[in-house]
PDB file of N, CA and C in Angstrom:
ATOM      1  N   UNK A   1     169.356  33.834  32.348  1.00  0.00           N
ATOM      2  CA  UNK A   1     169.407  32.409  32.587  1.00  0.00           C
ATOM      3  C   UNK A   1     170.630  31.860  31.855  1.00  0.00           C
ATOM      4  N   UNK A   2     171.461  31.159  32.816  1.00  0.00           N
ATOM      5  CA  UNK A   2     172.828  30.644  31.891  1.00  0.00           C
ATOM      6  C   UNK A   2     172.436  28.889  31.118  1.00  0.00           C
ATOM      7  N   UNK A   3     173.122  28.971  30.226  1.00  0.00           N
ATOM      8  CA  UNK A   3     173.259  27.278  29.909  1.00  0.00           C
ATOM      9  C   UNK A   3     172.780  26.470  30.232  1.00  0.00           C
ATOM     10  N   UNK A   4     173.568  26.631  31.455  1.00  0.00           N
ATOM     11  CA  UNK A   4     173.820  25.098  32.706  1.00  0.00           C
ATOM     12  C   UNK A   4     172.285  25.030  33.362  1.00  0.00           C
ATOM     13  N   UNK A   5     171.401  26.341  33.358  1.00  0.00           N
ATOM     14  CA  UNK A   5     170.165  26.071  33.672  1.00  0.00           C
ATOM     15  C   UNK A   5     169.327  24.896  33.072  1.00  0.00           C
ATOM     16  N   UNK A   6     169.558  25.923  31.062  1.00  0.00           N
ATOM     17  CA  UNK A   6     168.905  25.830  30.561  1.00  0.00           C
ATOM     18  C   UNK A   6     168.809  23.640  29.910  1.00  0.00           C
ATOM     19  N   UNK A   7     170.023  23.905  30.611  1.00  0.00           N
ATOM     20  CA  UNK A   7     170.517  21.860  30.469  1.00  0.00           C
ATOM     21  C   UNK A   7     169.977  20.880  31.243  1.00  0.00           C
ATOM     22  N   UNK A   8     170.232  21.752  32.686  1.00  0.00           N
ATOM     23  CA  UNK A   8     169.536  21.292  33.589  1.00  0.00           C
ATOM     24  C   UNK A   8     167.400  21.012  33.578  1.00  0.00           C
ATOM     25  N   UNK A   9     166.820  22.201  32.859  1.00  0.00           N
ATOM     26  CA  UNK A   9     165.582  22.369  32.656  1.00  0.00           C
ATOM     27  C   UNK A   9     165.433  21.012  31.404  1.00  0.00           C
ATOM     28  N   UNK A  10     166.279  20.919  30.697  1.00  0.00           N
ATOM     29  CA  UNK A  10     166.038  19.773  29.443  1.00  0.00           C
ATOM     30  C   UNK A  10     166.071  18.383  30.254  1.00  0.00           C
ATOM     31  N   UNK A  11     167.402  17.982  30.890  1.00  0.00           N
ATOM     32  CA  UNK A  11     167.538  16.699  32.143  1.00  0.00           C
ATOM     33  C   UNK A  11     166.395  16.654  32.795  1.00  0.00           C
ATOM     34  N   UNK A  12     165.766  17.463  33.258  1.00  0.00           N
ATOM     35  CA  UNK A  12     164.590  17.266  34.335  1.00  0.00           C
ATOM     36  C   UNK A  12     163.025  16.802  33.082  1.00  0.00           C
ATOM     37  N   UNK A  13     163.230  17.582  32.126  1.00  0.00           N
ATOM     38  CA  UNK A  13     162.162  17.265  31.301  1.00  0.00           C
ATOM     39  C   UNK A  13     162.039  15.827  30.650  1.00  0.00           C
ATOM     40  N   UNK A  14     163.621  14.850  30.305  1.00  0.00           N
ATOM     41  CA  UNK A  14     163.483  13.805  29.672  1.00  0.00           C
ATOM     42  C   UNK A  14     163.385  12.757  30.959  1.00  0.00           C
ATOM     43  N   UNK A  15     164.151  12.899  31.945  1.00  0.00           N
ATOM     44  CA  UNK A  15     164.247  12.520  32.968  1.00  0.00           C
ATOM     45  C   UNK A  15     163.392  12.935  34.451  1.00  0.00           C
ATOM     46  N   UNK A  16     162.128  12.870  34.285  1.00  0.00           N
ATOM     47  CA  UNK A  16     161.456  13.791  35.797  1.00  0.00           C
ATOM     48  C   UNK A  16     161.902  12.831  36.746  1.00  0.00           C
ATOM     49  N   UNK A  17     161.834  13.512  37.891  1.00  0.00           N
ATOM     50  CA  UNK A  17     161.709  13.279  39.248  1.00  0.00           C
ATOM     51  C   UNK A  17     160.902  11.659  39.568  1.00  0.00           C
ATOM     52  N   UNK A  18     161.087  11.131  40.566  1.00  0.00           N
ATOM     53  CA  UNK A  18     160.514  10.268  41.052  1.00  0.00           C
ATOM     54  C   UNK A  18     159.346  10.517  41.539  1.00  0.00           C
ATOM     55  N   UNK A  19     157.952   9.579  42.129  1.00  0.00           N
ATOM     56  CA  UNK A  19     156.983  10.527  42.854  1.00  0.00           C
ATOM     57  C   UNK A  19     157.504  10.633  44.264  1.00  0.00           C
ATOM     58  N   UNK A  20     158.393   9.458  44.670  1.00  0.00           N
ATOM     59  CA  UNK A  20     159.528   9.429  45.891  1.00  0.00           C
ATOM     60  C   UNK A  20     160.186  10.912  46.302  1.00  0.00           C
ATOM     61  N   UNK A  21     160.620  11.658  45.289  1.00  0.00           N
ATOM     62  CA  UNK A  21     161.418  12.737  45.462  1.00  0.00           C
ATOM     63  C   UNK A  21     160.736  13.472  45.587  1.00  0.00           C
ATOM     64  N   UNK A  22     159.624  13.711  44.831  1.00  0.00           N
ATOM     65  CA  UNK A  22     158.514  14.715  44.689  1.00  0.00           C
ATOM     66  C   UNK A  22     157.740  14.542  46.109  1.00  0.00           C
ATOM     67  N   UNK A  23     157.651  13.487  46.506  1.00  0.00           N
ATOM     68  CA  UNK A  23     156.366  13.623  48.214  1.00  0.00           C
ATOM     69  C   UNK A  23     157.851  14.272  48.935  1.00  0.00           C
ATOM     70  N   UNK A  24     159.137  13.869  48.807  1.00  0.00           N
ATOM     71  CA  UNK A  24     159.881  14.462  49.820  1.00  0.00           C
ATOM     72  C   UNK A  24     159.890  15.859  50.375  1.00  0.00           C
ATOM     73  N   UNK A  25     160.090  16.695  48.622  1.00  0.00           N
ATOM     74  CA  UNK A  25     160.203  17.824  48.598  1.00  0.00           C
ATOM     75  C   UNK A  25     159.125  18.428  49.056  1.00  0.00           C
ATOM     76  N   UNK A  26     157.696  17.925  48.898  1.00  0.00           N
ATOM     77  CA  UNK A  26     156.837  18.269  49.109  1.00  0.00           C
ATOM     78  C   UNK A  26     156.621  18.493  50.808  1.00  0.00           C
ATOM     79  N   UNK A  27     156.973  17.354  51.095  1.00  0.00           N
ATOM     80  CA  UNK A  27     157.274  16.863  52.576  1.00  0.00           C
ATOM     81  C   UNK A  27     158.143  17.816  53.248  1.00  0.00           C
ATOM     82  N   UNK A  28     159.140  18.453  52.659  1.00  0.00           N
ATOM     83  CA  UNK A  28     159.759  19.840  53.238  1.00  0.00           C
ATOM     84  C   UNK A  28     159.234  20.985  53.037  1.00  0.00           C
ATOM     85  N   UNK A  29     158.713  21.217  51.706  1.00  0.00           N
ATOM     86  CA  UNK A  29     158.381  22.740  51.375  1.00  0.00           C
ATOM     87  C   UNK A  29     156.863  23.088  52.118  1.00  0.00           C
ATOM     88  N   UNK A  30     156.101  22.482  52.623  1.00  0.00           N
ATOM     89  CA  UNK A  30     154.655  22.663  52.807  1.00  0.00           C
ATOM     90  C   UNK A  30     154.593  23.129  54.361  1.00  0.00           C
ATOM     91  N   UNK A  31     155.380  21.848  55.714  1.00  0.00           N
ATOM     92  CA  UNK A  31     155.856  22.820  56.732  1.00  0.00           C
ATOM     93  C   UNK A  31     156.721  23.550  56.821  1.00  0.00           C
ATOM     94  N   UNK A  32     157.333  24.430  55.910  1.00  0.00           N
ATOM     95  CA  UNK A  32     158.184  25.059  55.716  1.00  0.00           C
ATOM     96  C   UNK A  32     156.888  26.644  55.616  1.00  0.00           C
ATOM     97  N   UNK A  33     156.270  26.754  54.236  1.00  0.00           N
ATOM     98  CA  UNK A  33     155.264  27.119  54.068  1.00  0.00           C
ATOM     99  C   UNK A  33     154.180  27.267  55.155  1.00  0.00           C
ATOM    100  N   UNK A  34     153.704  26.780  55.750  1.00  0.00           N
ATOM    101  CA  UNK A  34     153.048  26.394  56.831  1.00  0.00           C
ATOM    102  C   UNK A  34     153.517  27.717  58.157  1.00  0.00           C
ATOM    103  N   UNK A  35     154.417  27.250  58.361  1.00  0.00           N
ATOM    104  CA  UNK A  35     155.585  28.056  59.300  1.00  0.00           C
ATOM    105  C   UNK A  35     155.862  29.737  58.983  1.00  0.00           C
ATOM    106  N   UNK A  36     155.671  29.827  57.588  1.00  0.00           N
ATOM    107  CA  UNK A  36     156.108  31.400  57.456  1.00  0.00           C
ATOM    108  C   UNK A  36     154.434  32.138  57.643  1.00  0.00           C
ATOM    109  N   UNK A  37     153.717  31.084  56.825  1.00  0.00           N
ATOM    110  CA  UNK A  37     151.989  31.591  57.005  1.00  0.00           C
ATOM    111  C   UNK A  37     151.494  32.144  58.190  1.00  0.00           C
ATOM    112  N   UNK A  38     151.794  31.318  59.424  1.00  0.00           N
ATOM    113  CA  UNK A  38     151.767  31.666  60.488  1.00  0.00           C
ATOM    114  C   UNK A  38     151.944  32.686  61.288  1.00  0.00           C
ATOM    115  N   UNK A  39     153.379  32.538  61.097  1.00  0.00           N
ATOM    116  CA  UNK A  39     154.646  33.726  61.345  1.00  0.00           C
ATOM    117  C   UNK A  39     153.554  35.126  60.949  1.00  0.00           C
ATOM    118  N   UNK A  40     153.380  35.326  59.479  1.00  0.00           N
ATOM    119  CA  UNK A  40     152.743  36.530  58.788  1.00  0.00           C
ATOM    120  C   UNK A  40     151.979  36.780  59.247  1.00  0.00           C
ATOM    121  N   UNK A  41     150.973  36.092  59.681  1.00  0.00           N
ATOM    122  CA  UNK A  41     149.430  36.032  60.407  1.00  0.00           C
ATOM    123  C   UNK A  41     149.406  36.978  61.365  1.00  0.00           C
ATOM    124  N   UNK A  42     149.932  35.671  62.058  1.00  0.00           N
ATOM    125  CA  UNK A  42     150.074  35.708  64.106  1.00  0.00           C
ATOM    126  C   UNK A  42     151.181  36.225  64.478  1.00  0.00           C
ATOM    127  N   UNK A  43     152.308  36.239  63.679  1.00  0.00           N
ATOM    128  CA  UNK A  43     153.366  36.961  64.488  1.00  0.00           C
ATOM    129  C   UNK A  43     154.185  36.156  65.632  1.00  0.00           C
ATOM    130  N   UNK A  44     155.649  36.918  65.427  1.00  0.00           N
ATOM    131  CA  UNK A  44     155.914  36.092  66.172  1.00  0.00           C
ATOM    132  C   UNK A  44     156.167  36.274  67.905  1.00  0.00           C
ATOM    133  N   UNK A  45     156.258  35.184  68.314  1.00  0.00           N
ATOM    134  CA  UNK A  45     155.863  35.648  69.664  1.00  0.00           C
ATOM    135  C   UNK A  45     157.292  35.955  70.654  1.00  0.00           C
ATOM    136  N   UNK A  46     156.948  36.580  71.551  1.00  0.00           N
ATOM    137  CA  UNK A  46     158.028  37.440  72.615  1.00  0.00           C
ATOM    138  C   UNK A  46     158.973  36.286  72.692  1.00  0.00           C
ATOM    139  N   UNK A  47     158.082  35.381  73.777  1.00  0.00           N
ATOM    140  CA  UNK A  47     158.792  34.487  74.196  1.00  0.00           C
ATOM    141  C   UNK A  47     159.762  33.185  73.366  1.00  0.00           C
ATOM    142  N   UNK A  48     159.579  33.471  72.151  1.00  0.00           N
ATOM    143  CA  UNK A  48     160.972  33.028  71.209  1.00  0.00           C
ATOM    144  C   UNK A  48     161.559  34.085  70.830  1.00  0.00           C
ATOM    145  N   UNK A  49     161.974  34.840  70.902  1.00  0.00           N
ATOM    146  CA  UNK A  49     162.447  35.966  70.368  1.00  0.00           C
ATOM    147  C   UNK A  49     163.843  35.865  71.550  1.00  0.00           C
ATOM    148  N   UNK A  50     165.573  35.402  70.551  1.00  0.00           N
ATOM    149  CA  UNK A  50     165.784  35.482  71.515  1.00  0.00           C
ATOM    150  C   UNK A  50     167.043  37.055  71.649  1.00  0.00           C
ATOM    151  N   UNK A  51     167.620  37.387  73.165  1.00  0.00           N
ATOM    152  CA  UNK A  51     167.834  38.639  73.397  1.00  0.00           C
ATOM    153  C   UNK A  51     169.904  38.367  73.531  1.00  0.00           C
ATOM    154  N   UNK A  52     169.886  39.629  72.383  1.00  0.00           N
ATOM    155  CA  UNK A  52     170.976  39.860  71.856  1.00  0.00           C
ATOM    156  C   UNK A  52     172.134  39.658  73.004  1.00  0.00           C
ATOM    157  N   UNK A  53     173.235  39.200  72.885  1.00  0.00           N
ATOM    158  CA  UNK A  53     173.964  39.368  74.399  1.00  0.00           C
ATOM    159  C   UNK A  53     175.358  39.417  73.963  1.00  0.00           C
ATOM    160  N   UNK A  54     176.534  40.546  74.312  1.00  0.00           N
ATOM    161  CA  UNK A  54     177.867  40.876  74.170  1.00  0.00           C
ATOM    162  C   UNK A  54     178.645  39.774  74.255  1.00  0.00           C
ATOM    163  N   UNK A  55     179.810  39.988  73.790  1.00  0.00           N
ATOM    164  CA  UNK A  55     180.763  38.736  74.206  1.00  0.00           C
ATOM    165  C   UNK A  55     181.077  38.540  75.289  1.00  0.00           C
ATOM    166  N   UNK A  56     181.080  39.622  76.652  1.00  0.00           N
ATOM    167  CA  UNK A  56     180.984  38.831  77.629  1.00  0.00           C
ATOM    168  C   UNK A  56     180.009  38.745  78.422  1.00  0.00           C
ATOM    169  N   UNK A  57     179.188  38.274  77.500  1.00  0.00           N
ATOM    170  CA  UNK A  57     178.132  37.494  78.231  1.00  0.00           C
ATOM    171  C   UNK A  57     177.224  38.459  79.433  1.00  0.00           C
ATOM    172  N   UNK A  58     177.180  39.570  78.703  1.00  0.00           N
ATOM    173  CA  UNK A  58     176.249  40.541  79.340  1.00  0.00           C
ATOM    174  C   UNK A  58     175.608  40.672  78.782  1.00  0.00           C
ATOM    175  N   UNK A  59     173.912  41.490  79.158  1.00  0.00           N
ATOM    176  CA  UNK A  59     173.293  42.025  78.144  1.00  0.00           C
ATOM    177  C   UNK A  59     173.279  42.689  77.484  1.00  0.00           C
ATOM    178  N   UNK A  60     172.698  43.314  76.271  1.00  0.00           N
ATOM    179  CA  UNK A  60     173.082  43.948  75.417  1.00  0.00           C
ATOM    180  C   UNK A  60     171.652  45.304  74.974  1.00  0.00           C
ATOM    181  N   UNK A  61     171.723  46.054  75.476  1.00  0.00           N
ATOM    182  CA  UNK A  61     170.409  46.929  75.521  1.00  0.00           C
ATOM    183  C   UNK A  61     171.188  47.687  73.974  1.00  0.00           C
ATOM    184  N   UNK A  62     169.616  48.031  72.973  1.00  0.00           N
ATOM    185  CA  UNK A  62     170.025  48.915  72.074  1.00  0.00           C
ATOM    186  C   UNK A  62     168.942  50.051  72.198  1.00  0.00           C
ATOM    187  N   UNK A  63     169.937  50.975  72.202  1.00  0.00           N
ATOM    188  CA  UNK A  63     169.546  52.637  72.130  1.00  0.00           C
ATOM    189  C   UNK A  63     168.479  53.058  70.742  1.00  0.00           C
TER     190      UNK A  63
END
């Protein structure tokens, strides 16, 4: 852990977060979270999966 962490970890401690910033982050990390849970579960499906294609614009089969 360098310094600049360990400065940064002190700033955040005298100074926390807003609860504004905190629902944001929260507000990103949870469907974010949400999304990989899934993924792990259920898997992902064919029909997003999308298929590799050459530069000119052919398909691209791998051996």
């Amino acid at each position: 852990m360098t310094p600049s962490w360990l400065l940064r970890m002190a700033r955040w401690l005298r100074h926390p977060p807003s609860a504004g910033r905190v629902a944001l982050v929260l507000a990103v990390v949870v469907p974010c979270a949400l999304l990989v849970a899934v993924e792990r579960l259920a898997g992902w499906p064919d029909w997003m999966t999308v298929e590799p294609v050459g530069r000119r614009g052919g398909s691209f089969t791998l051996q």
